[in-house]
Protein backbone atom coordinates (compact mmCIF):
# COMPACT_ATOMS: atom_id res chain seq x y z
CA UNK A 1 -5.30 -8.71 -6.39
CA UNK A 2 -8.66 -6.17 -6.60
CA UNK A 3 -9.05 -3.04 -5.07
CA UNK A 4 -11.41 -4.36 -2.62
CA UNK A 5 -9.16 -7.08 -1.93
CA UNK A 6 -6.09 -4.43 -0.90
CA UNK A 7 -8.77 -2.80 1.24
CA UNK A 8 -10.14 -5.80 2.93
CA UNK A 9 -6.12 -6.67 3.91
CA UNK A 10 -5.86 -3.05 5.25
CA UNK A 11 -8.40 -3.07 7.33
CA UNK A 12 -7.22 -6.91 8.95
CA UNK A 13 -4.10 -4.26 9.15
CA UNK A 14 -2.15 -6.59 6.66
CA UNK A 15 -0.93 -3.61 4.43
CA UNK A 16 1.25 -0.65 4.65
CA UNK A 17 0.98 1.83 2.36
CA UNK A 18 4.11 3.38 1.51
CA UNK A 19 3.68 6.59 3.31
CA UNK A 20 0.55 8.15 4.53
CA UNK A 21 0.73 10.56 1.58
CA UNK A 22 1.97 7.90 -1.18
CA UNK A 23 -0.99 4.86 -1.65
CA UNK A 24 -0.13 3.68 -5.46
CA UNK A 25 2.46 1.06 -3.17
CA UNK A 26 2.08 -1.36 -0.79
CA UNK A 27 3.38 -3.91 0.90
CA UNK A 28 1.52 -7.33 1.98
CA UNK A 29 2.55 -10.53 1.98
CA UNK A 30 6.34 -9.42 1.96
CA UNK A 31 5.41 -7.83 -1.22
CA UNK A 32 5.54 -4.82 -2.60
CA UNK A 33 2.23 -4.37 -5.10
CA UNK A 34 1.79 -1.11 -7.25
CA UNK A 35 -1.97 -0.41 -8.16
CA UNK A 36 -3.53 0.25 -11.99
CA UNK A 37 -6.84 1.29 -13.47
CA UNK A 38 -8.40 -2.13 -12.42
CA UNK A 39 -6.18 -3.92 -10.04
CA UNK A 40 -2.87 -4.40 -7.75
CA UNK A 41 -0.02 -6.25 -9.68
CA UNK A 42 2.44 -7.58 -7.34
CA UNK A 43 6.25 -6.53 -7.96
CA UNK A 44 8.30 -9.74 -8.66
CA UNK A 45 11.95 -8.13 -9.15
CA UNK A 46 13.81 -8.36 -5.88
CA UNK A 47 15.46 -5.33 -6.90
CA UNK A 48 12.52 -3.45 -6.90
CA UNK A 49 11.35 -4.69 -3.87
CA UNK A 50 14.60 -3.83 -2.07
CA UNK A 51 14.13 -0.30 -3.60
CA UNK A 52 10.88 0.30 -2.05
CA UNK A 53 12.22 -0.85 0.84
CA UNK A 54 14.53 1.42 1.14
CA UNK A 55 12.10 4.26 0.59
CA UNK A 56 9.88 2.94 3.04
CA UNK A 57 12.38 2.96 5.86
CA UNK A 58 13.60 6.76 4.70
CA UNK A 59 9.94 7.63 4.90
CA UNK A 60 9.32 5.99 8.31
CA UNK A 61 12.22 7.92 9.92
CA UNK A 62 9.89 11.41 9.34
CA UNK A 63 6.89 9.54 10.92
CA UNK A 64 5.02 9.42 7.48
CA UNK A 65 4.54 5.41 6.75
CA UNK A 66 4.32 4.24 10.25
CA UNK A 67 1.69 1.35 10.26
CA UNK A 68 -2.00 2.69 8.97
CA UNK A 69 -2.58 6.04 7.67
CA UNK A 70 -6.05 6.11 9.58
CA UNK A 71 -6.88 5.11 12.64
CA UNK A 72 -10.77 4.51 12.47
CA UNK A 73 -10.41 1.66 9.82
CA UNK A 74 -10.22 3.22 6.87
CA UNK A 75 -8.28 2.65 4.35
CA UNK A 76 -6.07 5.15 2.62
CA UNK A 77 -7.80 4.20 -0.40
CA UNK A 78 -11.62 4.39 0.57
CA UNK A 79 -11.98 8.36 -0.42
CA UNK A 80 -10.98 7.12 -4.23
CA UNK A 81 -12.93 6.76 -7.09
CA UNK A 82 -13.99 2.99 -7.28
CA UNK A 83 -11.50 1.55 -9.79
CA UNK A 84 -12.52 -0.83 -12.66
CA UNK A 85 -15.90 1.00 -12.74
């Protein structure tokens, strides 16, 4: 999936970011996807998906990954660097 893509879900409020401090995972379409130099690559391995999971919920108890990071629309990635050039 691009960048823009992962930004476009956000804002529809179809993504949440792992915590509001940790935006290299997220998690749409029951999915966990982990993002490169150039794009989001979803994570296939169950395993890993129940992993982030995990982390998720252990973040969401210290009211860091509770739905989006920003409330005016903004993703958590829109301050970045544009990726892929």
């Amino acid at each position: 999936m691009s960048h823009e893509a992962m930004i476009a879900r956000w804002r529809e409020g179809l993504v949440t970011p792992m915590s509001a401090t940790m935006t290299t995972f997220a998690k749409t379409d029951g999915s966990w996807w982990a993002v490169n130099e150039l794009a989001w690559s979803r994570i296939s391995r169950a395993e890993q998906n129940e992993q982030l999971d995990f982390h998720h919920e252990r973040f969401g108890r210290v009211e860091q990954a509770k739905g989006p990071a920003k409330k005016n629309g903004r993703s958590p990635w829109d301050n970045l660097p544009r990726m892929g050039g």
